[in-house]
C-alpha atoms as a PDB file:
ATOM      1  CA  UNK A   1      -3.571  -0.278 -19.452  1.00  0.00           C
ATOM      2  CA  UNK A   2      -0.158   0.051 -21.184  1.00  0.00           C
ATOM      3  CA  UNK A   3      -1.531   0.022 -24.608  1.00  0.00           C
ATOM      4  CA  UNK A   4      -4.527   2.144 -23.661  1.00  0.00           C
ATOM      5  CA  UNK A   5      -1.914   4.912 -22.089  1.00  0.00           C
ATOM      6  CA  UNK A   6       0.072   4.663 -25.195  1.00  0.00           C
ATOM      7  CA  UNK A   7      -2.905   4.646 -27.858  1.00  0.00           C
ATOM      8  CA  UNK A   8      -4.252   8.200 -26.062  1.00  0.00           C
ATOM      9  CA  UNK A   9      -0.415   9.779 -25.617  1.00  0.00           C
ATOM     10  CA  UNK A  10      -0.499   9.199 -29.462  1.00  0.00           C
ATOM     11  CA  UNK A  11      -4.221  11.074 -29.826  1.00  0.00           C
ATOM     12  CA  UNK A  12      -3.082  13.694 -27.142  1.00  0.00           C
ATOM     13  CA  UNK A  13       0.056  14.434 -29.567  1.00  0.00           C
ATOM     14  CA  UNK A  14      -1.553  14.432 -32.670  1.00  0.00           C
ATOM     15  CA  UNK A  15      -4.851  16.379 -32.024  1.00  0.00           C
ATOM     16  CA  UNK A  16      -4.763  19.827 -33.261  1.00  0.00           C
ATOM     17  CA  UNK A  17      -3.916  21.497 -30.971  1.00  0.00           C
ATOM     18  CA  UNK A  18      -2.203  19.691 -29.279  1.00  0.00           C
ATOM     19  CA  UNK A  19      -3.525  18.763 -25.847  1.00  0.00           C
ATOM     20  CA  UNK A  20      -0.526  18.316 -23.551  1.00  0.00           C
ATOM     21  CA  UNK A  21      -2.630  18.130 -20.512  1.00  0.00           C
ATOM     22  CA  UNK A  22      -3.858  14.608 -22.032  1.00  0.00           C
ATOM     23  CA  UNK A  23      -0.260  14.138 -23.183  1.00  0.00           C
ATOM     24  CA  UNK A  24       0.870  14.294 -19.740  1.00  0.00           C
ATOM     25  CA  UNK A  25      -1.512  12.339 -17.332  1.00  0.00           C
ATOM     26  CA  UNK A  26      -1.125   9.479 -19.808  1.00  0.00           C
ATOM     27  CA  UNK A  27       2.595   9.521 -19.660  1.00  0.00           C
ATOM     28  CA  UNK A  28       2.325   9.509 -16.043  1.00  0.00           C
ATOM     29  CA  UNK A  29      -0.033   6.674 -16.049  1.00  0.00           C
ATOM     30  CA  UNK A  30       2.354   4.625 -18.833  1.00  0.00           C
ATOM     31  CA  UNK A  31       5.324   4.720 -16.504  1.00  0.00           C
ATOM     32  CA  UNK A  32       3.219   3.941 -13.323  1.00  0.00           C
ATOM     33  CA  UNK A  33       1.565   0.757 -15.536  1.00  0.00           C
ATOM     34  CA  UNK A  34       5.485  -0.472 -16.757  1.00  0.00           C
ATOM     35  CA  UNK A  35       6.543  -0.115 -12.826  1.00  0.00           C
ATOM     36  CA  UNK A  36       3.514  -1.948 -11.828  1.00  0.00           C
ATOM     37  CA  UNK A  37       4.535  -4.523 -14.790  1.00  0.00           C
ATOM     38  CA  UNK A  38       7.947  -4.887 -13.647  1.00  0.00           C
ATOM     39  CA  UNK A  39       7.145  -5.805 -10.105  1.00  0.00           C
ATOM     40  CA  UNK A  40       5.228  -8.095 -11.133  1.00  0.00           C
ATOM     41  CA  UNK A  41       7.592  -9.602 -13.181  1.00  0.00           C
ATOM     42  CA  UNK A  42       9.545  -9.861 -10.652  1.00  0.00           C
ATOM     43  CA  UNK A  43       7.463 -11.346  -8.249  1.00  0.00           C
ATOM     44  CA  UNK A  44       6.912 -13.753 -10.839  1.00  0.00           C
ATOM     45  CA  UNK A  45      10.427 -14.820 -11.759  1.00  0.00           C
ATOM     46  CA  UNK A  46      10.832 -15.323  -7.523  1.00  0.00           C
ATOM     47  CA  UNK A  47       8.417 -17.710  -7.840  1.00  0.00           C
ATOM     48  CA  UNK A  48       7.290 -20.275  -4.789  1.00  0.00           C
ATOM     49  CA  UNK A  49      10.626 -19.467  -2.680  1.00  0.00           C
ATOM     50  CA  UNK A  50      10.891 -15.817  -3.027  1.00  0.00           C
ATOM     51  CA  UNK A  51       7.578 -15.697  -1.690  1.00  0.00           C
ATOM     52  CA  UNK A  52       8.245 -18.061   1.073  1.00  0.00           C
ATOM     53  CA  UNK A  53      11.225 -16.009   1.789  1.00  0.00           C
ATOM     54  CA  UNK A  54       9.104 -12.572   2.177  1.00  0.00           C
ATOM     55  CA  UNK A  55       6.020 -14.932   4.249  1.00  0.00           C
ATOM     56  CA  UNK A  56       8.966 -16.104   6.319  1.00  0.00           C
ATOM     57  CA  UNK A  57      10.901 -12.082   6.882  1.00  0.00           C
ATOM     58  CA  UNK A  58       7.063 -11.151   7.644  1.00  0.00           C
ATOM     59  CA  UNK A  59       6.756 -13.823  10.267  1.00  0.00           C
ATOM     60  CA  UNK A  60      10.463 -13.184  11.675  1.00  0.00           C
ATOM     61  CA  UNK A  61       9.341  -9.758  12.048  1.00  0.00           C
ATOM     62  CA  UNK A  62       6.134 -10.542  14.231  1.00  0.00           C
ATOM     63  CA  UNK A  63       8.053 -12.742  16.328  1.00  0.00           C
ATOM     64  CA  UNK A  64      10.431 -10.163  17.405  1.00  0.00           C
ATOM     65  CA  UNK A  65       7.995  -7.925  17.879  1.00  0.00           C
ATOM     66  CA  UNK A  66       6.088 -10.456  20.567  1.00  0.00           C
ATOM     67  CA  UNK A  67       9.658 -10.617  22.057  1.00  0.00           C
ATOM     68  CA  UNK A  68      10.130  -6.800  22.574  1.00  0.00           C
ATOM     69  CA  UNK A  69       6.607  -6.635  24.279  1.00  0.00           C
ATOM     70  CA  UNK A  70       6.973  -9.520  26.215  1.00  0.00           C
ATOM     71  CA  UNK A  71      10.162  -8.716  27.309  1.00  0.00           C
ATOM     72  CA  UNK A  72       8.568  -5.395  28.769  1.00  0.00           C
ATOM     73  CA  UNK A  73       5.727  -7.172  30.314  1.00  0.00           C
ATOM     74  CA  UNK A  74       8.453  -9.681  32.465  1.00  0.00           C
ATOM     75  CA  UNK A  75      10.257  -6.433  33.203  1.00  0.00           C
ATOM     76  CA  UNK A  76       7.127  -4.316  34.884  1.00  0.00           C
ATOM     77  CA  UNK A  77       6.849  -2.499  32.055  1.00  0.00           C
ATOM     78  CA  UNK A  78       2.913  -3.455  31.756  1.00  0.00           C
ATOM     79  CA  UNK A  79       3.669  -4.982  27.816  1.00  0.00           C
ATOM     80  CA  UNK A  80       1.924  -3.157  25.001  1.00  0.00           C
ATOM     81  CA  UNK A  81      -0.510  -0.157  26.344  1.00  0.00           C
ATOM     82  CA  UNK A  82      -4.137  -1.133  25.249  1.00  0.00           C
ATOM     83  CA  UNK A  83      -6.589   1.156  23.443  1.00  0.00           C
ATOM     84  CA  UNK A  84      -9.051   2.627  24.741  1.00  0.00           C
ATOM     85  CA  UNK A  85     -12.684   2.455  22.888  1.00  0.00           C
ATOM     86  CA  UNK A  86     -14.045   5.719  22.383  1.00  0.00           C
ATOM     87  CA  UNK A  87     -17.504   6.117  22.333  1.00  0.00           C
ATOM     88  CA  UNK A  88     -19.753   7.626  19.247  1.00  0.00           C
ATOM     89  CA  UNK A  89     -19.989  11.431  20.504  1.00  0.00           C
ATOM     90  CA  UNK A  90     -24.045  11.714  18.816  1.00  0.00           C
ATOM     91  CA  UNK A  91     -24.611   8.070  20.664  1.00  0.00           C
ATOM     92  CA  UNK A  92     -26.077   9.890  24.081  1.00  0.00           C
ATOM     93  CA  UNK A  93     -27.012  13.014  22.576  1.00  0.00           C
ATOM     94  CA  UNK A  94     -30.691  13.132  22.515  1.00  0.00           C
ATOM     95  CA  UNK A  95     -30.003  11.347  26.917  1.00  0.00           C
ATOM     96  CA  UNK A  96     -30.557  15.045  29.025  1.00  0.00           C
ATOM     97  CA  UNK A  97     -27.065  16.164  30.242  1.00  0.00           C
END
């Protein structure tokens, strides 16, 4: 995607006239495509333990979340509210009302 942004930034510029329109949403696109490449980079030079590391933050994360609600629960507080299902509002149309 890089070199395809790059190849039409290049057309955009030298089409007569010029079409900076073109010009523009590919420029956009070329720095969104380098970000995208540099997190990936990244991600790869982490490798196996920086990934553990964010699995393990993730988990952390969950686990104090079950604490807070539990913690609620023990306290009276009733622990997380549940949701309620909402019925389909054209499910009993056509039933007389």
């Amino acid at each position: 995607m890089c070199v395809y942004s790059l190849l039409f930034m290049r057309f955009a510029w030298e089409v007569r006239p010029r079409n900076y329109l073109l010009l523009t949403c590919h420029a956009c696109n070329e720095a969104v495509q380098l970000w995208q490449l540099n997190r990936w980079w990244q991600w790869r030079q982490a490798g196996p333990a920086g990934a553990a590391a964010a699995a393990g933050g993730r988990q952390q994360q969950q686990q104090q979340a079950l604490a807070a609600g539990l913690g609620e629960g023990a306290a009276g507080g009733g622990g997380a509210p549940q949701p309620q299902q909402q019925q389909h509002p054209l499910k009993h149309a056509g039933k007389g009302a």
